[in-house]
Protein backbone atom coordinates (compact mmCIF):
# COMPACT_ATOMS: atom_id res chain seq x y z
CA UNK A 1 -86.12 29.77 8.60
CA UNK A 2 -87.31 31.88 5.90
CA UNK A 3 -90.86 32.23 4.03
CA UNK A 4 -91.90 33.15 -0.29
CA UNK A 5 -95.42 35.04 -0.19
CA UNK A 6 -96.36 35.30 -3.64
CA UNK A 7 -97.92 38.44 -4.94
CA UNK A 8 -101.69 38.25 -3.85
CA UNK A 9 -104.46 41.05 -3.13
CA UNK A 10 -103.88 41.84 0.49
CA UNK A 11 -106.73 44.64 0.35
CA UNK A 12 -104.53 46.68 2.11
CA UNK A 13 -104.43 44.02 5.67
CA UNK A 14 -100.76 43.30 6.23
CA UNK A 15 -98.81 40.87 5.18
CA UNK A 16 -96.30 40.80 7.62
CA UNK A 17 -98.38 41.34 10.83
CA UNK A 18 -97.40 41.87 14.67
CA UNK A 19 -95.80 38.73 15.89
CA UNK A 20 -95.33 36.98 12.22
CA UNK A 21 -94.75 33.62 12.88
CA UNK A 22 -91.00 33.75 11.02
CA UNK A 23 -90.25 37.26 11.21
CA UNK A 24 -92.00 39.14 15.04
CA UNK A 25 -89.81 41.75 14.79
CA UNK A 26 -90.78 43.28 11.48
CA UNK A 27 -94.27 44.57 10.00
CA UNK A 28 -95.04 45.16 6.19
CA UNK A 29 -98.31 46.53 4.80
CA UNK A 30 -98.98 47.32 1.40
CA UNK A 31 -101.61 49.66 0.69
CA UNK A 32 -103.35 50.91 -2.78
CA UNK A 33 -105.48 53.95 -2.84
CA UNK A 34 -107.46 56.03 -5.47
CA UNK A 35 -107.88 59.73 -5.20
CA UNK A 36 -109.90 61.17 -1.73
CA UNK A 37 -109.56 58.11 -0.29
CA UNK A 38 -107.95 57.70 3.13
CA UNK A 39 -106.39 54.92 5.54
CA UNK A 40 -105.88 54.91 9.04
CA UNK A 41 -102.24 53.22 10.04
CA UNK A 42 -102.02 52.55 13.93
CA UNK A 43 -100.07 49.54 15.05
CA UNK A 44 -99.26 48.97 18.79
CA UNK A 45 -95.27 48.09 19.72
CA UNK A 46 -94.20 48.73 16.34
CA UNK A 47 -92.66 52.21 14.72
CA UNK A 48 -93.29 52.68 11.12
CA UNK A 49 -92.12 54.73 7.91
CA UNK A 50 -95.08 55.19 5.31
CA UNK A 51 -93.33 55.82 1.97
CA UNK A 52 -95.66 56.13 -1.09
CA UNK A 53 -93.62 53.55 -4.06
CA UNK A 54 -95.86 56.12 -6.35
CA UNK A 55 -98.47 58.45 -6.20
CA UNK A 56 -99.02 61.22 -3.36
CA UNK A 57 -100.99 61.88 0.06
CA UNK A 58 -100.99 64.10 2.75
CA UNK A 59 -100.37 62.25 5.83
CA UNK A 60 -102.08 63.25 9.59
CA UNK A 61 -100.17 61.98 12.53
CA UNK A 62 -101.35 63.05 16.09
CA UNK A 63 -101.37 66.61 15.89
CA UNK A 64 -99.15 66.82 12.55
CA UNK A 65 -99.71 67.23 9.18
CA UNK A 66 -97.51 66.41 6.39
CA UNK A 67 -98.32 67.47 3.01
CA UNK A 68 -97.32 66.15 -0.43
CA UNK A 69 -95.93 63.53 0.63
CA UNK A 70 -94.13 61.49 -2.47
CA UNK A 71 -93.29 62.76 -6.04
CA UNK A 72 -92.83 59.65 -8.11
CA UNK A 73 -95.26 58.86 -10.57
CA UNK A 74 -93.76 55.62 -11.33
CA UNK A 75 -91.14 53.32 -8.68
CA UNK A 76 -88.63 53.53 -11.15
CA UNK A 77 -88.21 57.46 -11.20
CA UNK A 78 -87.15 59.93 -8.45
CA UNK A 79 -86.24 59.61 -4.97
CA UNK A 80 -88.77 58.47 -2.39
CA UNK A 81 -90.22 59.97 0.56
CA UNK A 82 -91.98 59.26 3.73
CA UNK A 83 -93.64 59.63 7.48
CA UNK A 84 -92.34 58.10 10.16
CA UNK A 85 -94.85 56.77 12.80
CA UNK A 86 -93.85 56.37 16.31
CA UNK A 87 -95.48 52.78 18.08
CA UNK A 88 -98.73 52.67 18.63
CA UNK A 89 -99.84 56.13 17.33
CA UNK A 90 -102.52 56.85 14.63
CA UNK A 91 -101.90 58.33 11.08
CA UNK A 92 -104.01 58.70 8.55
CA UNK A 93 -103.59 59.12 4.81
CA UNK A 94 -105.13 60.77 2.40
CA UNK A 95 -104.43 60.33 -1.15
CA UNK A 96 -104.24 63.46 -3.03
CA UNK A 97 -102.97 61.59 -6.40
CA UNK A 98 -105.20 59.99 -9.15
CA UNK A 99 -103.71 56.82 -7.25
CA UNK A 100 -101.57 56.03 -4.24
CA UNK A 101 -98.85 52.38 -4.21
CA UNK A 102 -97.88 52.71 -0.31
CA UNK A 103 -95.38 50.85 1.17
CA UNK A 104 -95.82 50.59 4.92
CA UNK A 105 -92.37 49.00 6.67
CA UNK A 106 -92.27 48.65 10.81
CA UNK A 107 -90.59 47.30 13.05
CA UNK A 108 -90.82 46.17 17.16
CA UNK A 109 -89.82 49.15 19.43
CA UNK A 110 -90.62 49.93 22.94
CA UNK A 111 -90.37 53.60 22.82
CA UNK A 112 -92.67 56.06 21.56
CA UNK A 113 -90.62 58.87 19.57
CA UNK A 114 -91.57 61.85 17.65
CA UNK A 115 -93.02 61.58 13.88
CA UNK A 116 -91.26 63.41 11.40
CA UNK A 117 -90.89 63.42 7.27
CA UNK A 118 -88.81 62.36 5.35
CA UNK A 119 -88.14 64.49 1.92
CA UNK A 120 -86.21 63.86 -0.80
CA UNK A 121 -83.42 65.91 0.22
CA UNK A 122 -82.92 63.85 3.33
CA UNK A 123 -82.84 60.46 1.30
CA UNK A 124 -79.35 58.92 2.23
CA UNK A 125 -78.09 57.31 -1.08
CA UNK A 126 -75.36 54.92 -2.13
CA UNK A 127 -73.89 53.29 -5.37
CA UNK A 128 -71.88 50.68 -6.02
CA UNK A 129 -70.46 47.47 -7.82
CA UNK A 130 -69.89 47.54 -11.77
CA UNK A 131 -71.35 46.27 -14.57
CA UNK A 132 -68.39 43.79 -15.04
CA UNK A 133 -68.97 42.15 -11.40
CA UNK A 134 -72.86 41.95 -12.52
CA UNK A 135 -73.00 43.89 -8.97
CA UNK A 136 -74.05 47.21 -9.76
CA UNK A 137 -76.58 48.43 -7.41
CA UNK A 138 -78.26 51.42 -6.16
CA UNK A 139 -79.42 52.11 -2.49
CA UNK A 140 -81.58 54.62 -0.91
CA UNK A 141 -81.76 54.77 2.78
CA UNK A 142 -85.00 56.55 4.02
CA UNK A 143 -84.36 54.99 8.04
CA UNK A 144 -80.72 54.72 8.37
CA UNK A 145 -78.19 56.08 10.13
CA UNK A 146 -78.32 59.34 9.12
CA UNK A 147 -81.90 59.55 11.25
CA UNK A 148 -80.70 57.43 13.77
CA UNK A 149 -81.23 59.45 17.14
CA UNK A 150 -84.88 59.94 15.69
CA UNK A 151 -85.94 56.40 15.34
CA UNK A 152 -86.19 52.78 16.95
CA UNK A 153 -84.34 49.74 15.91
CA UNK A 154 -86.33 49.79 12.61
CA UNK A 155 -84.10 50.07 9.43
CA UNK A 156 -86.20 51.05 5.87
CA UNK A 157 -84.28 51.07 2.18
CA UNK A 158 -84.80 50.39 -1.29
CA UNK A 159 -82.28 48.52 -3.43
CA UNK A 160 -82.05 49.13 -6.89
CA UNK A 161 -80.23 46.73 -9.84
CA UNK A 162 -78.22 48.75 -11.85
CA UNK A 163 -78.67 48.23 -15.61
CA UNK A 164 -80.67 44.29 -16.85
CA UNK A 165 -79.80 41.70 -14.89
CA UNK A 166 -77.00 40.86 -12.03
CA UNK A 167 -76.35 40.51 -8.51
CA UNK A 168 -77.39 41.98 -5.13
CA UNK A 169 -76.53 40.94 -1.78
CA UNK A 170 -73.26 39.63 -2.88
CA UNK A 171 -70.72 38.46 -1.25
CA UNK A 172 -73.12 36.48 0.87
CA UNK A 173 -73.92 38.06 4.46
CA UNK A 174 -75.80 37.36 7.37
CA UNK A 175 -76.86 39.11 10.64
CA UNK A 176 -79.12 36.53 12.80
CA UNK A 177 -76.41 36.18 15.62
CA UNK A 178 -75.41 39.41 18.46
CA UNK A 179 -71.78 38.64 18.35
CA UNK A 180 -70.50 42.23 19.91
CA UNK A 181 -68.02 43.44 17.02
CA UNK A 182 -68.44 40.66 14.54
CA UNK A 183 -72.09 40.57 13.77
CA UNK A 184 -75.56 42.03 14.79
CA UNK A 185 -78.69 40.34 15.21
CA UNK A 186 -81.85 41.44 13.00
CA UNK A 187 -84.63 40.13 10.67
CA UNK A 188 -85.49 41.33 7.31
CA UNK A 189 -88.64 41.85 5.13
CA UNK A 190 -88.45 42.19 1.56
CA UNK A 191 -91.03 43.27 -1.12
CA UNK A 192 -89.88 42.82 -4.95
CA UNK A 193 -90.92 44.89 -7.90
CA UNK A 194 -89.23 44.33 -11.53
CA UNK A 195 -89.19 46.52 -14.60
CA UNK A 196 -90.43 45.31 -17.08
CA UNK A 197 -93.32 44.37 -14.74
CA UNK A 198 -93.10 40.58 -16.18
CA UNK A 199 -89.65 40.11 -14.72
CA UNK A 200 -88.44 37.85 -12.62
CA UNK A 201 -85.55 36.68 -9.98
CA UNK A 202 -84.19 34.52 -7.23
CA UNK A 203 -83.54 34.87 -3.88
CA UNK A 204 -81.74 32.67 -2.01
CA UNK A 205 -81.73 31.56 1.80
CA UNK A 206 -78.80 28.63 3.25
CA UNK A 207 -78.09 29.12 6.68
CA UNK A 208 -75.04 27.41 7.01
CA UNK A 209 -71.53 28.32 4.32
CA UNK A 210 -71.43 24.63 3.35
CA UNK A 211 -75.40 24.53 2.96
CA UNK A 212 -77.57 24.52 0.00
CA UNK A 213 -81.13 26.07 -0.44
CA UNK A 214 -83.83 27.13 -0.57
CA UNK A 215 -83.91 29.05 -3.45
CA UNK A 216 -87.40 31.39 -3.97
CA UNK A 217 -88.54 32.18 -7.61
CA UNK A 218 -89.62 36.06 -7.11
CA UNK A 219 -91.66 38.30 -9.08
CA UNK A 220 -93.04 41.47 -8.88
CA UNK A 221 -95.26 41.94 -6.11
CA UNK A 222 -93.15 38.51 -3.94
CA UNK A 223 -93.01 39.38 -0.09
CA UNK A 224 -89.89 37.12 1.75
CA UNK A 225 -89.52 36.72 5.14
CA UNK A 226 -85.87 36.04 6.53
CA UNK A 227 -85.08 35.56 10.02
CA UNK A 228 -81.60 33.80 9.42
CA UNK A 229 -79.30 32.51 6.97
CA UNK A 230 -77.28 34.38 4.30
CA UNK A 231 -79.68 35.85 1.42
CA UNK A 232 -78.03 36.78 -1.69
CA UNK A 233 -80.35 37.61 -4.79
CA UNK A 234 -80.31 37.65 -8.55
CA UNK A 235 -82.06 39.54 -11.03
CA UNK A 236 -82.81 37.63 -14.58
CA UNK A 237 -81.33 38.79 -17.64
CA UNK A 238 -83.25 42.09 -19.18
CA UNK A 239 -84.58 43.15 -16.04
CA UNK A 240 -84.51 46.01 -13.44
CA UNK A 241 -84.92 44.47 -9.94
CA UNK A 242 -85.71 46.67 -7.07
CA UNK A 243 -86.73 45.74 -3.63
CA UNK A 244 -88.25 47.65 -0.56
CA UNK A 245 -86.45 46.48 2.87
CA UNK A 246 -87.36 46.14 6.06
CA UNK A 247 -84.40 44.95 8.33
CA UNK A 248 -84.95 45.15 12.69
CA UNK A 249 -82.54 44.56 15.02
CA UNK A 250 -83.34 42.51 18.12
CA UNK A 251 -80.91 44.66 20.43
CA UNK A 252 -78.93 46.92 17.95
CA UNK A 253 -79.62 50.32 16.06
CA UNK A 254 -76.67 49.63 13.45
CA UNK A 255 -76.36 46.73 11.37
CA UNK A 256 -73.21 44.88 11.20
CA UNK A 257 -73.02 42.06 8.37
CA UNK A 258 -71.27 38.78 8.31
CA UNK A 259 -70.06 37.75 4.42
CA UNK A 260 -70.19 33.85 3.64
CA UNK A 261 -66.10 33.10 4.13
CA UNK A 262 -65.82 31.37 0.94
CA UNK A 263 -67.04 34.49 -1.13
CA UNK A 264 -65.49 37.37 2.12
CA UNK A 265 -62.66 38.02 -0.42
CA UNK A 266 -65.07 39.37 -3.11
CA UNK A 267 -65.86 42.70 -0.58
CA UNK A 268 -61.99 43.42 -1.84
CA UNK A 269 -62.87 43.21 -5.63
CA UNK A 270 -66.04 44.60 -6.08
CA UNK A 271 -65.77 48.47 -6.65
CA UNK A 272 -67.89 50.65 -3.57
CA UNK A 273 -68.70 47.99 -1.58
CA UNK A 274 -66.94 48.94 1.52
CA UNK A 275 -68.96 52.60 1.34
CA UNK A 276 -72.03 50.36 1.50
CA UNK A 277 -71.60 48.15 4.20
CA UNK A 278 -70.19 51.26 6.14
CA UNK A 279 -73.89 52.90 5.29
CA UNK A 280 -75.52 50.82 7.65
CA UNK A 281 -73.17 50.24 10.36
């Protein structure tokens, strides 16, 4: 149902590759560079957003270039950026930085689109929760709906705990059924980074309300797979959590949650929340 990889050096070979055993409709590659050094990216049936988590590279896809492509030296400061790759089509990067942390999210797709950049200015960004719910979070769409008609099924955020500590993913929710109106069906890919680097959390995976379990210790650097179930996580006390998703819908563009019924009534206490889940319908 779900699957914990623990941080591990992938030299830059995915992690989540074509046809994962738990998770075939998502890809996740993560890639470290020094300066002058390139990598080619090229993965048949799958689109794919490059989006540097620090650093910068210029980034040759077919016949286009895109230069200076991320700003942040560290995760934890400034917005991100990125290239989307259309299936099957080659891009290489160049890193232009003293180093390059690339985050490499993809998903199945069938058609072969356009590539295009993604900039700062076109990040799609929403906050919500409080510090009093423990559910103050942060949310930066790079694929989302706002670059909808340019992409595939392939959805590609980070999430951000606001403040030490607390809650995201709350009230529980799931999407592993196609239930026209009530639910859409897609898998999810997560990679977790904390701040202070030692920090730790939890995720979470039951597939059933009444169910318990499992429950994943995650640190920085912990990949998890999720094909079904809901998937609430925590962040420990003293610590920034922030997490790079990958989230691809068998049949659907636009993600449409389903909250755990015995928490549901939280989505009317918990300040923003309805501006969120609107975000990715």
């Amino acid at each position: 149902m779900s699957r914990h990889i623990p941080r591990f050096d992938n030299a830059n070979k995915a992690i989540i590759d074509v046809d994962d055993a738990t998770t075939p409709l998502c890809y996740f590659n993560h890639v470290r560079l020094t300066q002058g050094q390139t990598f080619v990216h090229q993965v048949a049936g799958y689109e794919s957003v490059l989006v540097p988590a620090s650093g910068c590279c210029d980034v040759q896809v077919a016949d286009q270039n895109y230069a200076a492509i991320g700003k942040r030296e560290h995760l934890w400061g400034g917005d991100p950026e990125g290239v989307y790759v259309p299936a099957g089509v080659k891009a290489e990067v160049t890193c232009t930085s003293a180093s390059l942390d690339l985050m490499i999210g993809g998903g199945r797709c069938d058609q072969v689109l356009a590539p295009f950049a993604i900039r700062q200015a076109d990040i799609d960004k929403v906050q919500y929760g409080s510090d009093d719910t423990k559910t103050h979070r942060k949310i930066k769409h790079i694929l989302g709906q706002k670059n909808a008609a340019s992409r595939g099924r392939l959805l590609v955020s980070e999430l951000f705990t606001v403040g030490a500590g607390g809650w995201s993913g709350f009230p529980p929710h799931k999407h592993d059924t196609e239930r026209p109106g009530e639910e859409t069906e897609f898998q999810e890919v997560y990679q977790f980074r904390f701040n202070p680097d030692h920090g730790f959390g939890a995720q979470f995976v039951y597939k059933h309300e009444d169910d318990a379990g499992p429950v994943y210790h995650v640190r920085s650097g912990s990949v998890i797979a999720i094909d079904k179930g809901y998937h609430p996580s925590v962040a420990a006390p003293g610590y920034e959590m922030y997490y790079f998703t990958v989230i691809v819908g068998a049949h659907s563009k636009s993600l449409k949650q389903h909250f755990d019924p015995h928490h549901a009534y939280q989505i009317e206490t918990i300040p923003g929340i309805k501006d969120m889940i609107a975000k990715f319908k």
